[in-house]
Structure formats: C-alpha cells, structure tokens
Protein backbone atom coordinates (compact mmCIF):
# COMPACT_ATOMS: atom_id res chain seq x y z
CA UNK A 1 -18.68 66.61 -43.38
CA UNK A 2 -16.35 63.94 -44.54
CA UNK A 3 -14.25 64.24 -41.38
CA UNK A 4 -17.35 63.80 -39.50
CA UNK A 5 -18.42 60.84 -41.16
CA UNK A 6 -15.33 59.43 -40.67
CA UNK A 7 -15.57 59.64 -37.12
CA UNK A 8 -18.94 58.13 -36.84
CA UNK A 9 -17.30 55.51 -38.70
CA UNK A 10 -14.17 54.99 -36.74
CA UNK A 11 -16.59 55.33 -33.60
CA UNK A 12 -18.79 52.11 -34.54
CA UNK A 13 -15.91 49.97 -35.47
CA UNK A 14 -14.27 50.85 -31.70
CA UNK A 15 -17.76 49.73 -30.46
CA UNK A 16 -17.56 46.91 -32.10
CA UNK A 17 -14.39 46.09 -31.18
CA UNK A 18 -15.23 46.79 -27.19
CA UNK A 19 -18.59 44.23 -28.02
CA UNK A 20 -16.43 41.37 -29.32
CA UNK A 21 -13.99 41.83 -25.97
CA UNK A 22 -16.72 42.36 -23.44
CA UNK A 23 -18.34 38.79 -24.85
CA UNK A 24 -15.13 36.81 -25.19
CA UNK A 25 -14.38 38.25 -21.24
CA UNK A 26 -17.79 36.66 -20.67
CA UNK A 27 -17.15 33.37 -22.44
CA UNK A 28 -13.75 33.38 -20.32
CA UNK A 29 -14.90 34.06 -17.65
CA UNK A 30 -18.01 30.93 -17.92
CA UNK A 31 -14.65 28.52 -18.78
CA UNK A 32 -12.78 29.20 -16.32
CA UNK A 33 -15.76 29.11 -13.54
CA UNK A 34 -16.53 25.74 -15.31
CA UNK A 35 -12.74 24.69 -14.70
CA UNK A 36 -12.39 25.76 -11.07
CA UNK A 37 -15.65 23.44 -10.48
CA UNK A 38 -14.49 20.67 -12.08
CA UNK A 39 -11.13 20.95 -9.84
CA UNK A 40 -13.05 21.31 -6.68
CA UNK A 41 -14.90 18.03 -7.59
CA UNK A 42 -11.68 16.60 -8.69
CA UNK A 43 -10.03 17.43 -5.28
CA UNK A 44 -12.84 16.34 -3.36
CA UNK A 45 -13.26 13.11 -4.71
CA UNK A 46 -9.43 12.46 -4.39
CA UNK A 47 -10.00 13.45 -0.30
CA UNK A 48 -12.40 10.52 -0.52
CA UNK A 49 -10.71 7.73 -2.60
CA UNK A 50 -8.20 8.52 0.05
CA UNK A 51 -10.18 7.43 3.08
CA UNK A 52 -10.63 4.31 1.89
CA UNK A 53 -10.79 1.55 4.53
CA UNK A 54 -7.40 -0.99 5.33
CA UNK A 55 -10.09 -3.72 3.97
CA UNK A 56 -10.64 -2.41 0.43
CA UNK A 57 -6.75 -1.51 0.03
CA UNK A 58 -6.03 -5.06 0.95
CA UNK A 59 -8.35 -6.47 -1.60
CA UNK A 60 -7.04 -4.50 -4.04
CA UNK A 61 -3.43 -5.33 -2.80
CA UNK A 62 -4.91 -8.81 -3.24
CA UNK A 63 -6.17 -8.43 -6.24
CA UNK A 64 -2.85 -7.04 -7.92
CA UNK A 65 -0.98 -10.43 -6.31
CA UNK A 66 -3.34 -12.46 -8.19
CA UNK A 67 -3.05 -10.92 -11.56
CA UNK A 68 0.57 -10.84 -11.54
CA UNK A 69 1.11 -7.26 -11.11
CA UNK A 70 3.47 -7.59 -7.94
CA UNK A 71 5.29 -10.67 -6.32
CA UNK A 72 4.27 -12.93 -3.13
CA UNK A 73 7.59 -11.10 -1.58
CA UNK A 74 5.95 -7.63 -2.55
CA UNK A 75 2.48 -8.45 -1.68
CA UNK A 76 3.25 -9.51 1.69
CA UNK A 77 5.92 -6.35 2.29
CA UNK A 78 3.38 -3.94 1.79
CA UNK A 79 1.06 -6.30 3.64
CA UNK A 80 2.61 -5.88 6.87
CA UNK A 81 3.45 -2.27 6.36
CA UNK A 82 -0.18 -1.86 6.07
CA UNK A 83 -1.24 -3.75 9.13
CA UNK A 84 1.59 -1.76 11.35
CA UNK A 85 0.88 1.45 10.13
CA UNK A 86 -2.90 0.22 11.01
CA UNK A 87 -1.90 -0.67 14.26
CA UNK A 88 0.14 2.37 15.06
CA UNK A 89 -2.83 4.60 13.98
CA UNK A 90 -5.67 2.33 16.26
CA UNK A 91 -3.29 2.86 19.54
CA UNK A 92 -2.76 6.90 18.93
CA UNK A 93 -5.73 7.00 19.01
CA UNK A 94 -6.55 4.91 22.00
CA UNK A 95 -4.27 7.25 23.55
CA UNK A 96 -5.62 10.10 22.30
CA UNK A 97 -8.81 9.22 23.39
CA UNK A 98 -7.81 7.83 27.06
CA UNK A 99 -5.89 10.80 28.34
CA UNK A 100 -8.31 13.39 26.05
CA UNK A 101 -5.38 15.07 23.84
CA UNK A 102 -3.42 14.17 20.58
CA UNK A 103 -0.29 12.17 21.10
CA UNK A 104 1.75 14.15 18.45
CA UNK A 105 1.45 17.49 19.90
CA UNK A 106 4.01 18.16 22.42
CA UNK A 107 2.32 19.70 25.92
CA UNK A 108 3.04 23.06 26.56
C-alpha cells in the first residue's frame, strides 16, 4: 500500500510540474507574439519616416543649421547632395515613364 501511495504521490507532483510548464509555454508564447507585433509596427513605421518628402528633410536640415548642430559649409554640402540626388531620381523616372521600362535594368 505504501508503494502505491507513493506513486499517487509522485504522480500529482509530475502533474504539477507538466501544469506549471504548459502555463509558462503559454505566457511565452503571449510575449513573444506581443514582441513580434511591436517589431512589425516598429518596421513599418521606419518604412514610413523613410518616405519622407525632400521638403521636410530640408527643414529639418534647416533646422539643425540654425541651432548649431552642423556648419553653413555642412548645411549647404548635404544641401546640394540632396537636390542632385532629387534631380537624378525626377529624370529616371521621366525616363522610366517615357519609354515604359526602368532605367536600371539592363534589356535583355
């Protein structure tokens, strides 16, 4: 009898043990679901801080010449890098769009 009661014993403490595991599986998995959505957001609102327009990057390049953060020399560098890398991008795709194919891609 004692050997039997030990096993009912030892039986409830390994289902007790398998409870505890099955609910911390379930709080890992809720944090990492949580985590992956929170990247996705992060990622996607990085994709659209990235789109902003030449205007807004050149008041905020503005913005940094007036506080002191970069020179006049630096300021107007970066200036006309922005404008010709503007430019460059405005006539691919005036190309693009005039002979109806992407300017980068070599024909076959």
């Amino acid at each position: 009898m004692t050997h039997a009661t030990m096993t009912l014993a030892q039986n409830a403490t390994l289902d007790m043990r398998a409870f505890v595991y099955i609910i911390l599986l379930i709080i890992l998995c809720i944090v990492g679901f949580v985590i992956i959505i929170s990247v996705k957001r992060r990622i996607f609102d990085d994709k659209r801080e990235q789109d902003q327009s030449s205007g807004t990057l050149m008041e905020s390049l503005e913005h940094m010449r007036k506080t002191g953060q970069i020179s006049q020399e630096e300021y107007e560098q970066t200036r006309q890098t922005i404008i010709e890398k503007t430019r460059a991008m405005l006539h691919d795709q005036e190309q693009e769009e005039s002979t109806g194919r992407n300017p980068k891609t070599p024909e076959p």
